[in-house]
C-alpha atoms as a PDB file:
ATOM      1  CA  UNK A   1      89.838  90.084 110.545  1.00  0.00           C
ATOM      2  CA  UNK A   2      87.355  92.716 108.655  1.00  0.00           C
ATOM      3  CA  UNK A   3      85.864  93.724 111.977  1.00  0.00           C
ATOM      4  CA  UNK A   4      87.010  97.070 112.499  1.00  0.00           C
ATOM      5  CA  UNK A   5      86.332  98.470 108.807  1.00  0.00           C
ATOM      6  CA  UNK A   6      83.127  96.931 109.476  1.00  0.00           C
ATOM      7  CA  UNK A   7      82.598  98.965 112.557  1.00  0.00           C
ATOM      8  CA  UNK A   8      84.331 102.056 110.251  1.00  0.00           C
ATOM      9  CA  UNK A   9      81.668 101.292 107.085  1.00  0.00           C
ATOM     10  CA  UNK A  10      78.928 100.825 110.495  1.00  0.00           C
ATOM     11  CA  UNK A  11      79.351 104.143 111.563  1.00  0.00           C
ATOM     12  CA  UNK A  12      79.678 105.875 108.189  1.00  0.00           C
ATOM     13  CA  UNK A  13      76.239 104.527 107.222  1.00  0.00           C
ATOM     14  CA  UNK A  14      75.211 105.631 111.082  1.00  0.00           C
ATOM     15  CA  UNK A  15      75.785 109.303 110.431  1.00  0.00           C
ATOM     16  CA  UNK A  16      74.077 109.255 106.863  1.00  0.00           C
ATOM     17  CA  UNK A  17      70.927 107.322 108.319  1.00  0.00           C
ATOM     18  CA  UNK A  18      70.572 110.127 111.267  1.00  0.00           C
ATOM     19  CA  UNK A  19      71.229 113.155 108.364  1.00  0.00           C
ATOM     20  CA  UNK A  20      68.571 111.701 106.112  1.00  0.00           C
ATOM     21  CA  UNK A  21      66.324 111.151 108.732  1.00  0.00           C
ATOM     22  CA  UNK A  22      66.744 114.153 110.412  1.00  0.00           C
ATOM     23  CA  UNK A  23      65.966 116.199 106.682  1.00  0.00           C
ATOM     24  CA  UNK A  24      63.182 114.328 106.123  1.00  0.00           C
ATOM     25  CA  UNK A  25      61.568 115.293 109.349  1.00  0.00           C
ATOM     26  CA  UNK A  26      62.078 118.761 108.676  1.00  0.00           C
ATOM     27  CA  UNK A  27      60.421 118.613 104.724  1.00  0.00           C
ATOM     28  CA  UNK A  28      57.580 117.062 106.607  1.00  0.00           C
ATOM     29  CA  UNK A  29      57.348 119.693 109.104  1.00  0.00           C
ATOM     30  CA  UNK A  30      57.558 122.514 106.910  1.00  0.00           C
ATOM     31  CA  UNK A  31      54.913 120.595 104.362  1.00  0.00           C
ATOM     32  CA  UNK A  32      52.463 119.953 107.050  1.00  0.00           C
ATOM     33  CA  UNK A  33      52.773 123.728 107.996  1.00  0.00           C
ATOM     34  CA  UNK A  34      54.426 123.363 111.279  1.00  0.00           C
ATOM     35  CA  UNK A  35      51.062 121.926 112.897  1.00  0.00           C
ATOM     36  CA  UNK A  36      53.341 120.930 115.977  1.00  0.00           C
ATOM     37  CA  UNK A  37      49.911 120.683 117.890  1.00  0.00           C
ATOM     38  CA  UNK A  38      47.864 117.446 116.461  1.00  0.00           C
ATOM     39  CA  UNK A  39      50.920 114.866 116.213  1.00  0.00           C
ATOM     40  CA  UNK A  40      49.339 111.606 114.832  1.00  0.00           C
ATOM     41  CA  UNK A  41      48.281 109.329 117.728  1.00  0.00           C
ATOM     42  CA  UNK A  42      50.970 107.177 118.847  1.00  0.00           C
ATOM     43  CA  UNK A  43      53.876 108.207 117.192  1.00  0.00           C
ATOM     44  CA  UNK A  44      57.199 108.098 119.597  1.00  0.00           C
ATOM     45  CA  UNK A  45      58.482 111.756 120.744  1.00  0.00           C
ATOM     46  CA  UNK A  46      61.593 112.731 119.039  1.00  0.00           C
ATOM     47  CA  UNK A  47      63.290 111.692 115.625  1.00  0.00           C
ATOM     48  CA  UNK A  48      64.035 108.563 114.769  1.00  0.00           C
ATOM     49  CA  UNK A  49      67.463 106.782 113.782  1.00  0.00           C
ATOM     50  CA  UNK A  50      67.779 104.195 111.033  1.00  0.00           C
ATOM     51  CA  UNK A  51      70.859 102.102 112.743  1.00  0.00           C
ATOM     52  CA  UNK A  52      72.652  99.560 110.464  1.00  0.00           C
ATOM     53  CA  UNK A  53      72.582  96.015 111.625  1.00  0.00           C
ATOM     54  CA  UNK A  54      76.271  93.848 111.835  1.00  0.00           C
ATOM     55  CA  UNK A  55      76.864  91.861 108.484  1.00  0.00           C
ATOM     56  CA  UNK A  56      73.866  89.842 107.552  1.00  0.00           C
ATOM     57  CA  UNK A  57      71.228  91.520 110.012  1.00  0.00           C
ATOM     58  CA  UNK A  58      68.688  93.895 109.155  1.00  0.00           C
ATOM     59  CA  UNK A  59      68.987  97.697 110.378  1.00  0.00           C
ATOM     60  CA  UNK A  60      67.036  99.333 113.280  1.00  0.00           C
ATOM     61  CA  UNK A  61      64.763 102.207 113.645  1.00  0.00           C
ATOM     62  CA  UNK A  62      65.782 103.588 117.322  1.00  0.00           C
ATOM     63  CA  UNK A  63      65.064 107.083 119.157  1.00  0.00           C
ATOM     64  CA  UNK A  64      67.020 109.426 119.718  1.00  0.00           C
ATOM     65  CA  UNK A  65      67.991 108.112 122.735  1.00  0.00           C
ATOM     66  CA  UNK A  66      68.048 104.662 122.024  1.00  0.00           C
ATOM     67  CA  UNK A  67      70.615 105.520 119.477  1.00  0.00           C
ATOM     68  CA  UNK A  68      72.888 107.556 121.722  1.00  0.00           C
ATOM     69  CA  UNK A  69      72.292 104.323 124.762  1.00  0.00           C
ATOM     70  CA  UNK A  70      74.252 102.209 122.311  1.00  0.00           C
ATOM     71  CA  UNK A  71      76.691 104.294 121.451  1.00  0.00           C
ATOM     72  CA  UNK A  72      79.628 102.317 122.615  1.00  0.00           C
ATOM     73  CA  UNK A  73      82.566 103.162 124.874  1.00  0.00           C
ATOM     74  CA  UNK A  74      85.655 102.306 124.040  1.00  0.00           C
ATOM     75  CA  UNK A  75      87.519 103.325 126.979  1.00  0.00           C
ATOM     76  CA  UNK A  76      91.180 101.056 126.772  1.00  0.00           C
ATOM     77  CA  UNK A  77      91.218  98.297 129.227  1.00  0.00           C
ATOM     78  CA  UNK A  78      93.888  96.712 130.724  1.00  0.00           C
ATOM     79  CA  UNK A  79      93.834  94.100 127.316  1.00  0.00           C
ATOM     80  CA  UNK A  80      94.313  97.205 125.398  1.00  0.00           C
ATOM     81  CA  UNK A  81      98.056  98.115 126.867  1.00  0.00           C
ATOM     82  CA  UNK A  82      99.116  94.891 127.498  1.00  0.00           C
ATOM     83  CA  UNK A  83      98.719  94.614 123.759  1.00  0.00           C
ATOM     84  CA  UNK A  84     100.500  97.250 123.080  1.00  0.00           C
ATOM     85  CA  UNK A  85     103.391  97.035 125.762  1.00  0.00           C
ATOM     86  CA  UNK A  86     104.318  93.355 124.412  1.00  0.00           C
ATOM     87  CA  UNK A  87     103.315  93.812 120.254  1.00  0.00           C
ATOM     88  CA  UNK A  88     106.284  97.092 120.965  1.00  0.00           C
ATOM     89  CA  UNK A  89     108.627  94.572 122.614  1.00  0.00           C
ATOM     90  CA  UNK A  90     107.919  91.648 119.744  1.00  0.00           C
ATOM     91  CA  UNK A  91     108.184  93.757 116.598  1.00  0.00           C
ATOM     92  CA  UNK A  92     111.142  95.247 117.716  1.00  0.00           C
ATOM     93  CA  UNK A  93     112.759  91.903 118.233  1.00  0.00           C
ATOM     94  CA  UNK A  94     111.779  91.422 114.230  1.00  0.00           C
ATOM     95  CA  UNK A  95     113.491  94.200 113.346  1.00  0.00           C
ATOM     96  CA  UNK A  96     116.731  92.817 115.094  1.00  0.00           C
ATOM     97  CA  UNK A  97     116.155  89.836 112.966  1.00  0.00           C
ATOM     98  CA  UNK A  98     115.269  91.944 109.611  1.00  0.00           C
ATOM     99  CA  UNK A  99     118.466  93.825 110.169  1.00  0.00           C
ATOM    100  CA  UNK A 100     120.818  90.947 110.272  1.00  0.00           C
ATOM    101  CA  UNK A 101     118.839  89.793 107.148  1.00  0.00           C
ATOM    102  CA  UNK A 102     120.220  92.531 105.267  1.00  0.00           C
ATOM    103  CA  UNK A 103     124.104  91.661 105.683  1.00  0.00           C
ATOM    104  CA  UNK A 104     124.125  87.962 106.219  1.00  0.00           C
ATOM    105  CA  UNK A 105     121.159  86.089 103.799  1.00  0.00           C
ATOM    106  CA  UNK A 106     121.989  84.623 101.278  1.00  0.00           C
ATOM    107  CA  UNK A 107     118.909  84.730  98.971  1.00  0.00           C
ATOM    108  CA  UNK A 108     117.699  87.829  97.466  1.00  0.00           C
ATOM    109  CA  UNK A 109     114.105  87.309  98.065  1.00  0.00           C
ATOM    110  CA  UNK A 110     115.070  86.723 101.553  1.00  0.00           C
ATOM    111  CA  UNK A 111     116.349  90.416 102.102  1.00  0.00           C
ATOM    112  CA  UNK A 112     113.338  91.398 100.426  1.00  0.00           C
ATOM    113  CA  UNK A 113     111.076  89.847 102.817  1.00  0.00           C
ATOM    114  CA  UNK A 114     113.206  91.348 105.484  1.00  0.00           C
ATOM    115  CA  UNK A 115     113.094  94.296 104.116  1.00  0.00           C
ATOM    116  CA  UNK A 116     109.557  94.337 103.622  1.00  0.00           C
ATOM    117  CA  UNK A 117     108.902  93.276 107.236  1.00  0.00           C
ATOM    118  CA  UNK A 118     110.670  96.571 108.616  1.00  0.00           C
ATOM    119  CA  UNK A 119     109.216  98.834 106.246  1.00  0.00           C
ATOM    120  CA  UNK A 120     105.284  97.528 108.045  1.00  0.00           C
ATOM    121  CA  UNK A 121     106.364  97.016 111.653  1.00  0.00           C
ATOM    122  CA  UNK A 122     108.672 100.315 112.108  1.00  0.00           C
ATOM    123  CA  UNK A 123     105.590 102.581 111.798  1.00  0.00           C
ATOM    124  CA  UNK A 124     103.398  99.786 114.049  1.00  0.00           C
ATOM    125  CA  UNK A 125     105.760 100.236 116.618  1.00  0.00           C
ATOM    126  CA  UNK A 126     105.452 104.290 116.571  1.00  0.00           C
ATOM    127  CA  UNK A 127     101.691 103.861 116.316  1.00  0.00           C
ATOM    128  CA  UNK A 128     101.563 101.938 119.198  1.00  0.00           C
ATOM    129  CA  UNK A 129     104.036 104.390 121.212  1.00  0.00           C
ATOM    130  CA  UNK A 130     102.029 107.203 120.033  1.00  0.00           C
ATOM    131  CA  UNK A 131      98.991 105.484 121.287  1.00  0.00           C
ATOM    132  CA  UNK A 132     100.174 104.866 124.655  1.00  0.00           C
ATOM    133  CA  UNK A 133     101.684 108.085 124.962  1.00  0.00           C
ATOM    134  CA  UNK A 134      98.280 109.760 124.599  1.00  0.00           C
ATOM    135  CA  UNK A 135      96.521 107.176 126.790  1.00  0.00           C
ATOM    136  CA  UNK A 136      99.037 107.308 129.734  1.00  0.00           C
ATOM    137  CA  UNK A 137     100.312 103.853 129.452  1.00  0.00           C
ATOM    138  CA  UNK A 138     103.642 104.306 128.035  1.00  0.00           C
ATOM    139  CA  UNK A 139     105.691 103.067 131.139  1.00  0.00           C
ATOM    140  CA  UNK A 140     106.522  99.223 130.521  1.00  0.00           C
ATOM    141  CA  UNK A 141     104.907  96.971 133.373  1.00  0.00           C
ATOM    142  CA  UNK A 142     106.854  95.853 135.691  1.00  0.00           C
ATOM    143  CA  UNK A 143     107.638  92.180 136.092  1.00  0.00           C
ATOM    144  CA  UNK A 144     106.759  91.947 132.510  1.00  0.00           C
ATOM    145  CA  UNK A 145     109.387  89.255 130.578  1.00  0.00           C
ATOM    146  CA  UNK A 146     109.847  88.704 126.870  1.00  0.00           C
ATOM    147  CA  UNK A 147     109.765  84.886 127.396  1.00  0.00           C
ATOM    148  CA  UNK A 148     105.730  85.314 128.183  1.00  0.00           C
ATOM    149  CA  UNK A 149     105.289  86.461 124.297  1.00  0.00           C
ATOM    150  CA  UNK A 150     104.114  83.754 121.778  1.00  0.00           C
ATOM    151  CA  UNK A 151     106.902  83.158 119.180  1.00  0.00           C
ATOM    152  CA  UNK A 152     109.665  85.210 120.463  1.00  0.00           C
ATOM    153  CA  UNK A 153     113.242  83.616 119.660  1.00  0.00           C
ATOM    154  CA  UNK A 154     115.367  82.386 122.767  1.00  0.00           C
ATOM    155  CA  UNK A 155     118.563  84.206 123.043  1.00  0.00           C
ATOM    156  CA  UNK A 156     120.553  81.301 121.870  1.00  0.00           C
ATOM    157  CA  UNK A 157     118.121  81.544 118.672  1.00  0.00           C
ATOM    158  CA  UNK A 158     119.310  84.535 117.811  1.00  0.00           C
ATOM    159  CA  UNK A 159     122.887  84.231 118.738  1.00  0.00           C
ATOM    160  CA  UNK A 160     122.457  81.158 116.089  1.00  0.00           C
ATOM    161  CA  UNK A 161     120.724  83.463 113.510  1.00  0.00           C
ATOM    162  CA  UNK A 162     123.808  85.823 114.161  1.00  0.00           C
ATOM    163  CA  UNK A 163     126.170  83.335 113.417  1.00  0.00           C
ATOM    164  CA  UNK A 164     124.996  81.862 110.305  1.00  0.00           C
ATOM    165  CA  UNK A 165     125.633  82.661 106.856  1.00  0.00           C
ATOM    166  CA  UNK A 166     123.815  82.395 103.302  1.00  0.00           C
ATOM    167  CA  UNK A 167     121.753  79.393 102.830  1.00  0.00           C
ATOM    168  CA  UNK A 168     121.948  78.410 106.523  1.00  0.00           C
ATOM    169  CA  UNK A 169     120.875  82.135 107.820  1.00  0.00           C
ATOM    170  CA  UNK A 170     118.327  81.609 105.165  1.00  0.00           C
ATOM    171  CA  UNK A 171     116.730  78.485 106.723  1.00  0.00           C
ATOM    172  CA  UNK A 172     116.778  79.785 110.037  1.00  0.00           C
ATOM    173  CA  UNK A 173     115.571  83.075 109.636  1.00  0.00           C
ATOM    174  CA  UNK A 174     112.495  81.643 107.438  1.00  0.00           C
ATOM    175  CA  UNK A 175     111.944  78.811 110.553  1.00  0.00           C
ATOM    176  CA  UNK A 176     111.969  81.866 113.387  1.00  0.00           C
ATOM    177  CA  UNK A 177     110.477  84.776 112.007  1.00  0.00           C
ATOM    178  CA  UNK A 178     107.501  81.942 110.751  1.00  0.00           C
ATOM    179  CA  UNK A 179     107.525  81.063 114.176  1.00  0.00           C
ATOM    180  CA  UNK A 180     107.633  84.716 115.404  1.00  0.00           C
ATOM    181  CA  UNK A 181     104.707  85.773 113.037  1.00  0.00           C
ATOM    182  CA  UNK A 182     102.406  83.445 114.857  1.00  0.00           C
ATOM    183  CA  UNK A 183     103.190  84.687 117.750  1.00  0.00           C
ATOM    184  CA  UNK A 184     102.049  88.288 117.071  1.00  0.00           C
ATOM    185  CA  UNK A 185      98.907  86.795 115.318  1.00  0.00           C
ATOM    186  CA  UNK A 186      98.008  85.125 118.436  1.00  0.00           C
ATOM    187  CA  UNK A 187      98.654  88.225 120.726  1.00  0.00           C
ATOM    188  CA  UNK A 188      96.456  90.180 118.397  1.00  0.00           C
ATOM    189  CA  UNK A 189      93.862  87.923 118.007  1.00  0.00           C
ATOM    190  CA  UNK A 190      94.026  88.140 122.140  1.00  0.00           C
ATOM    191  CA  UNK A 191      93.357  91.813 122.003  1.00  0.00           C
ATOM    192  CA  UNK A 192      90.700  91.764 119.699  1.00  0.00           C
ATOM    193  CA  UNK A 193      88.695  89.106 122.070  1.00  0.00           C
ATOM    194  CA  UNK A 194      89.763  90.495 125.613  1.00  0.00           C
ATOM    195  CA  UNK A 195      90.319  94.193 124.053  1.00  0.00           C
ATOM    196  CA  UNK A 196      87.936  97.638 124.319  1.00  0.00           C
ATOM    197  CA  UNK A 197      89.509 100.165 122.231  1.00  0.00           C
ATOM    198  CA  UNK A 198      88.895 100.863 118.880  1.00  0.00           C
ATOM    199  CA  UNK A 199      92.287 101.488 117.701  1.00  0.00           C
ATOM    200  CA  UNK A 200      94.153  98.987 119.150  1.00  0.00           C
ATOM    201  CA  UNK A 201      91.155  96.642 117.413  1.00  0.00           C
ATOM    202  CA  UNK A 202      92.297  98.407 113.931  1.00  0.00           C
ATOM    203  CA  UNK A 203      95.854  97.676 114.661  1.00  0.00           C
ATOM    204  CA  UNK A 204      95.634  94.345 115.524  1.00  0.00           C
ATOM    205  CA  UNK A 205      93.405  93.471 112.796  1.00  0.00           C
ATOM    206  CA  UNK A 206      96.124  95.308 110.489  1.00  0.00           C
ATOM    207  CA  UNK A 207      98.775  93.084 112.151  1.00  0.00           C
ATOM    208  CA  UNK A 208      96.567  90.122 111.705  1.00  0.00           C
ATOM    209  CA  UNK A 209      96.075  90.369 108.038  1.00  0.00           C
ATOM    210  CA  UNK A 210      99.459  91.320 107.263  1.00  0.00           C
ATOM    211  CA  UNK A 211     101.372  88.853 109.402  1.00  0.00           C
ATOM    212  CA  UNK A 212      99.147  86.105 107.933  1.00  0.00           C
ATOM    213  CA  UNK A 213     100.185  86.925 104.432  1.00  0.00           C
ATOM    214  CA  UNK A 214     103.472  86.960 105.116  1.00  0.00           C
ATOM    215  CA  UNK A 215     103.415  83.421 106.662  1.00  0.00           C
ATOM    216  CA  UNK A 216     102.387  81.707 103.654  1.00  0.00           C
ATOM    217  CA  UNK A 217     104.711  83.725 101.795  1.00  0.00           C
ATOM    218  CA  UNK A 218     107.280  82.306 104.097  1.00  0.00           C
ATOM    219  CA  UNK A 219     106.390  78.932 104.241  1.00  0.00           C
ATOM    220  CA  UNK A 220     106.371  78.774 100.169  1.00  0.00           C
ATOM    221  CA  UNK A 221     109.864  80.242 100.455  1.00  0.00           C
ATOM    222  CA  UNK A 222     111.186  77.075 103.079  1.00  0.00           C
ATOM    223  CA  UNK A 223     113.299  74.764 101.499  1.00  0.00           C
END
């Protein structure tokens, strides 16, 4: 679930490695008195790059263009929207559920939850419009249907959830939106196998960690 602020942390120490490297070629230049004409025998043309490994592997010393090879592209694939298009479609389904929360719960700690819910998937859901506004992939596929999504509630679901009251409402919302969190932590754990873009990565993760927590706060709160 850490992967993309280990990516984040990657790059950070990336840029630092290539600044330091890149000063201490030029204090040995100047120290040596620019003798750009006897270069000791068999060192590589160009500077080098110190490249961090991944999490528990040692870094790299790469060229120049070595370094710039493996720079990787993270051009969104067809993963990417689909991700998007359907987390949209499933958080805002949530927020139905989180709305009639607020009038018809009975416990406090339930509205709170609810409450709690909007206030982190409102802005997910104008990230992810945002997102595929700027990537061209705001129009909703065609063909697409909510009943493909992992853990979304059946209409009769929810016309139960809008028909029950207090203690009742309180069981049922608890069952659905437990139900419905898994869901999205499936889809996102999708994207972050089949996925290629960065950001959606960092918002899946996000939803990931989140969505998890609030399961087990859930499930402690089921009667």
């Amino acid at each position: 679930m850490l992967i993309s602020r280990q990516k984040r942390a990657g790059a950070r120490l990336f840029t630092v490695s290539v600044t330091v490297v890149a000063a201490v070629l030029a204090l040995g230049a100047c120290e040596s008195g620019g003798d750009a004409e006897s270069p000791k025998r068999g060192a590589a043309p160009g500077p080098s790059v110190v490249a961090p490994g991944r999490p528990g592997e040692p870094a790299r010393t790469l060229s120049a263009e070595d370094a710039a090879a493996e720079r990787a592209d993270d051009s969104p694939n067809a993963a990417d929207f689909t991700y998007a298009q359907m987390m949209i479609e499933h958080h805002t389904q949530a927020l139905t559920m989180t709305e009639l929360a607020r009038k018809q719960a009975g416990s406090e700690k339930v509205k709170r939850l609810a409450d709690r819910i909007a206030a982190a998937q409102k802005p997910e859901i104008g990230a992810m419009r945002g997102w595929l506004d700027s990537h061209g992939g705001a129009k909703k596929q065609d063909g697409h249907q909510h009943g493909a999504m992992p853990g979304m509630a059946t209409e009769k679901q929810l016309g139960d959830l809008r028909g029950a009251r207090g203690k009742a409402f309180d069981a049922l919302f608890l069952k659905l939106m437990i139900t419905h969190h898994d869901g999205a932590v499936t889809m996102a754990t999708e994207a972050l196998t089949d996925g290629n873009n960065i950001a959606v990565e960092e918002m899946a993760t996000d939803v990931i960690a989140q969505q998890t927590a609030e399961i087990g706060r859930m499930r402690s709160m089921t009667p």
